[in-house]
Protein backbone atom coordinates (compact mmCIF):
# COMPACT_ATOMS: atom_id res chain seq x y z
CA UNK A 1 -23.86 6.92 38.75
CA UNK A 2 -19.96 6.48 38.42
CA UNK A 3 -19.82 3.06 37.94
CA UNK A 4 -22.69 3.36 35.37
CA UNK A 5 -20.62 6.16 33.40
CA UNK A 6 -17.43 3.71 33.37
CA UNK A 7 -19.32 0.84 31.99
CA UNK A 8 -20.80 3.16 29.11
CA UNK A 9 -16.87 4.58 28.41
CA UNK A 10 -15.63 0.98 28.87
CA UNK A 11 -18.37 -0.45 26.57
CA UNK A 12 -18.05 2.00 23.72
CA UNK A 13 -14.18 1.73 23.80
CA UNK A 14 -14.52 -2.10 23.22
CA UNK A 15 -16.89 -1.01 20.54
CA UNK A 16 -14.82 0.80 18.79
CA UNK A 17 -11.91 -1.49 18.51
CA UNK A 18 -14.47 -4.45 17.39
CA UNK A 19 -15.49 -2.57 14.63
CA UNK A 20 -12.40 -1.02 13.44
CA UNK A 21 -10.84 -5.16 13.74
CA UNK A 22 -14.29 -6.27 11.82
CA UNK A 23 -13.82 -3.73 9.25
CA UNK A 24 -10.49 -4.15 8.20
CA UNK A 25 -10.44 -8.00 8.74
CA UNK A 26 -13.91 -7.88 6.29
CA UNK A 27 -11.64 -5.86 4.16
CA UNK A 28 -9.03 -7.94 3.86
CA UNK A 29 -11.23 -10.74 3.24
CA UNK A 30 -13.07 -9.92 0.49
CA UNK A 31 -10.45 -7.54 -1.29
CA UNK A 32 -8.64 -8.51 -4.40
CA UNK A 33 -5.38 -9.74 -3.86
CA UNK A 34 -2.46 -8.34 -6.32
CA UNK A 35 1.15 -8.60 -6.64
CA UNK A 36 3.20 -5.09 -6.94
CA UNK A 37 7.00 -4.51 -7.89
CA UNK A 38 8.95 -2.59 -5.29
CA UNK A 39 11.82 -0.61 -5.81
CA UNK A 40 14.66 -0.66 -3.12
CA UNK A 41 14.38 1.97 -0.51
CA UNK A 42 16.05 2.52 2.68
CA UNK A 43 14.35 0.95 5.60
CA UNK A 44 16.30 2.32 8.94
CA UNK A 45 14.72 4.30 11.35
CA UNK A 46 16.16 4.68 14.04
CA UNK A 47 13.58 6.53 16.18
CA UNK A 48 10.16 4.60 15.15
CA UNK A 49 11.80 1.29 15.12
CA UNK A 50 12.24 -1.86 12.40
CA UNK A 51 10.03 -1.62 9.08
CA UNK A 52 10.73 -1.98 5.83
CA UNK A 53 10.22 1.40 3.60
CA UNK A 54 8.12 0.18 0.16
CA UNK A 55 8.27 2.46 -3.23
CA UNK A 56 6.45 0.74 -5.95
CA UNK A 57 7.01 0.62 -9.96
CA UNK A 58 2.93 1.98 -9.77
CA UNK A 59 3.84 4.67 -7.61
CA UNK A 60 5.51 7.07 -10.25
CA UNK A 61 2.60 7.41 -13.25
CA UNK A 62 2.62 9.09 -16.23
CA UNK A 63 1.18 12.03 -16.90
CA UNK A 64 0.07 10.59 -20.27
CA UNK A 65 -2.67 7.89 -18.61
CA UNK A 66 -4.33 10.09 -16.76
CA UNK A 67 -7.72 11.43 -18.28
CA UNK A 68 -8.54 14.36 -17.63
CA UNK A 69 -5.31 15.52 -18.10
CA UNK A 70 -3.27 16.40 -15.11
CA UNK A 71 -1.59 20.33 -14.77
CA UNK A 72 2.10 20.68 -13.63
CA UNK A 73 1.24 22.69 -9.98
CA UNK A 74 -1.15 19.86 -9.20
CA UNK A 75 -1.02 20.23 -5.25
CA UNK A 76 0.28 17.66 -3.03
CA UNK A 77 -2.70 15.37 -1.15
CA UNK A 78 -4.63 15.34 -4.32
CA UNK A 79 -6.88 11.80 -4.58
CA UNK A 80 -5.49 9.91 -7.15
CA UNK A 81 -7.35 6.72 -8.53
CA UNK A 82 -5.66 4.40 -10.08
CA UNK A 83 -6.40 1.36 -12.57
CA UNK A 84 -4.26 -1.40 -12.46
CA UNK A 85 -4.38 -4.37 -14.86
CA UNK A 86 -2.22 -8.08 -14.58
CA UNK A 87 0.89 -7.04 -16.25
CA UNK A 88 4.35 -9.15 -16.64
CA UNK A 89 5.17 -11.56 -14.13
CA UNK A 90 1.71 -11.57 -12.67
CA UNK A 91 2.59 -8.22 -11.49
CA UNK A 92 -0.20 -4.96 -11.53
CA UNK A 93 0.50 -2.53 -13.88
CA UNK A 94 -1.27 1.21 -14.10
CA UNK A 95 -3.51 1.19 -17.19
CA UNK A 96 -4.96 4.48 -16.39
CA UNK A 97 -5.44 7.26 -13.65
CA UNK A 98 -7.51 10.17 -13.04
CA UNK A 99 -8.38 12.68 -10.26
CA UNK A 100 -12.23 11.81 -10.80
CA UNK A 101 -13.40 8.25 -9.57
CA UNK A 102 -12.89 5.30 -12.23
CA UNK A 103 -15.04 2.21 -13.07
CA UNK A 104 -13.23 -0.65 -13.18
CA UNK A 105 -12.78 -2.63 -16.01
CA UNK A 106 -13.33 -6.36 -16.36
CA UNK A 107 -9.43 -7.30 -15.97
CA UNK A 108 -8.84 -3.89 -13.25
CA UNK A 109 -8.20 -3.24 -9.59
CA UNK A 110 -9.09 0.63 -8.75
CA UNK A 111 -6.57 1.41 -6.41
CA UNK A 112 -6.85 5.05 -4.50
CA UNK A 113 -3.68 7.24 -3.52
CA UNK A 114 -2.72 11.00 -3.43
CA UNK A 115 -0.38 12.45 -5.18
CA UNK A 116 2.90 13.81 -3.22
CA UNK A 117 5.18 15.78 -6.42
CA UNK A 118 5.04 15.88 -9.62
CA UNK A 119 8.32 15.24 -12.00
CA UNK A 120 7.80 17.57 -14.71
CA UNK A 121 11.79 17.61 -15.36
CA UNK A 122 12.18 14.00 -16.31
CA UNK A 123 9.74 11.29 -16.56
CA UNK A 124 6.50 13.87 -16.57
CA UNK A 125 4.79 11.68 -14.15
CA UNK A 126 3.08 12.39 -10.86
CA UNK A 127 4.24 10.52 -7.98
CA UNK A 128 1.65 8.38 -5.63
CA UNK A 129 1.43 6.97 -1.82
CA UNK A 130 -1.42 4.36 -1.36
CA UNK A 131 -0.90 4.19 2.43
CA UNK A 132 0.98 0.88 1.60
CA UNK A 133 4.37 2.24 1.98
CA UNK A 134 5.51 1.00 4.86
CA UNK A 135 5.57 -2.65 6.52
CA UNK A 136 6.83 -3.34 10.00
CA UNK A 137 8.66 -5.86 11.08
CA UNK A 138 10.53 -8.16 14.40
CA UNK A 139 13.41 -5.77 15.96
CA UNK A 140 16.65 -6.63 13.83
CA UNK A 141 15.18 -7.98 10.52
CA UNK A 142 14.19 -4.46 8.89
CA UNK A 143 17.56 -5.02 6.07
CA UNK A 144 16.82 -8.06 3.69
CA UNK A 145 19.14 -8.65 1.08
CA UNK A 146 17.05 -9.86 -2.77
CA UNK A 147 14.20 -8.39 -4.74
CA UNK A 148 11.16 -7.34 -2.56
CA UNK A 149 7.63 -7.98 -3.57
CA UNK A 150 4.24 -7.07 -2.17
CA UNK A 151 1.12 -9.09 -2.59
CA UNK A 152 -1.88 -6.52 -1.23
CA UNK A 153 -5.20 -6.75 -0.95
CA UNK A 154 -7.65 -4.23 -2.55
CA UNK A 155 -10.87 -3.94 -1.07
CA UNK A 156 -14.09 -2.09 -3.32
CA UNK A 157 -12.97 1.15 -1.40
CA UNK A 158 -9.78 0.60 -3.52
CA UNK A 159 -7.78 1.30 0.11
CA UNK A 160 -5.11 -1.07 -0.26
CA UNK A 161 -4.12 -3.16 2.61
CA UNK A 162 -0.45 -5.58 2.41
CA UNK A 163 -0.67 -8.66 3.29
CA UNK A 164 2.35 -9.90 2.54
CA UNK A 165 6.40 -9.10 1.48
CA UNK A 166 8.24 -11.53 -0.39
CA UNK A 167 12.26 -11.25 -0.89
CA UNK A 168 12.99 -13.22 -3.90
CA UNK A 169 10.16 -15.00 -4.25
CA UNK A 170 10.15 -16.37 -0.67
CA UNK A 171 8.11 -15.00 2.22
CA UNK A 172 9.34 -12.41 4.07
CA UNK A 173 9.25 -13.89 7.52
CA UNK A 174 10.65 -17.19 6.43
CA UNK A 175 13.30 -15.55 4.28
CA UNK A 176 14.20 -14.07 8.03
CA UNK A 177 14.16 -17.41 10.11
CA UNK A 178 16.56 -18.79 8.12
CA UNK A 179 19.08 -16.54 7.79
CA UNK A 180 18.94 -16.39 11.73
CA UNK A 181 19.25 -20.04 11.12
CA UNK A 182 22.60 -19.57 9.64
CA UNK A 183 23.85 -17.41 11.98
């Protein structure tokens, strides 16, 4: 009766991480890849080791593209969609937002965040996490020097996965061999 009661734990364990490596590996698949603008952000932490800390130029968005209009004491965790469109320099641009689900254009990417403050003050723009924010790297190579970009893939859930982090144009990881290289 033991043994039969580990096999059944053991078997839905291995279960459960084949689906949740099948789902996201589906996701990634057959998402839409885009290109996003970062802006610089620290990316120390001591305590929860090397990654790189992403902010985005889609993170901050107006308050004039959303529809319905948003209210200043929107709460924080709000869901937030997003519609990007291919903007300058093959980067994603937000075309328009809402608090209500969006249909995608023919030329958009529905991408889905929450809202963490608004910015009333200044800009009058709500700012956005997409779960995106952070990428983790090898011990030691969490402080690149050049412009960081993201290419991410956006699946129909509009749950944005990165794939990959670019510093100038180059790929993060090789960007990271060779300045070892030169050391």
């Amino acid at each position: 009766m033991k043994l039969k009661l580990l096999i059944l734990v053991l078997a839905l364990q291995s279960a459960w991480i084949l689906a949740t490596t099948f789902v996201q590996e589906r996701a990634l698949a057959t998402g839409k890849t885009i290109l996003l603008e970062t802006r610089l952000v620290d990316p120390r932490d001591l305590l929860r080791g090397d990654y790189l800390i992403l902010n985005y130029e889609i993170s901050d968005v107006p308050a004039k593209l959303f529809a319905p209009p948003v209210e200043k004491d929107m709460p924080a965790g709000t869901k937030i969609f997003v519609a990007l469109a291919p903007g300058t320099n093959n980067f994603h641009e937000v075309v328009r937002a809402s608090t209500q689900e969006l249909a995608p254009a023919a030329n958009e990417i529905v991408l889905r965040g929450q809202s963490e403050w608004n910015r009333w003050d200044r800009t009058n723009s709500v700012h956005i996490t997409y779960g995106i924010e952070r990428f983790y790297v090898a011990e030691g190579t969490g402080n690149p020097t050049g412009k960081l970009t993201a290419q991410a893939v956006v699946p129909v859930s509009g749950r944005a996965s990165l794939k990959q982090i670019f510093v100038d144009g180059k790929p993060y990881a090789e960007v990271i061999k060779e300045s070892a290289n030169r050391q």
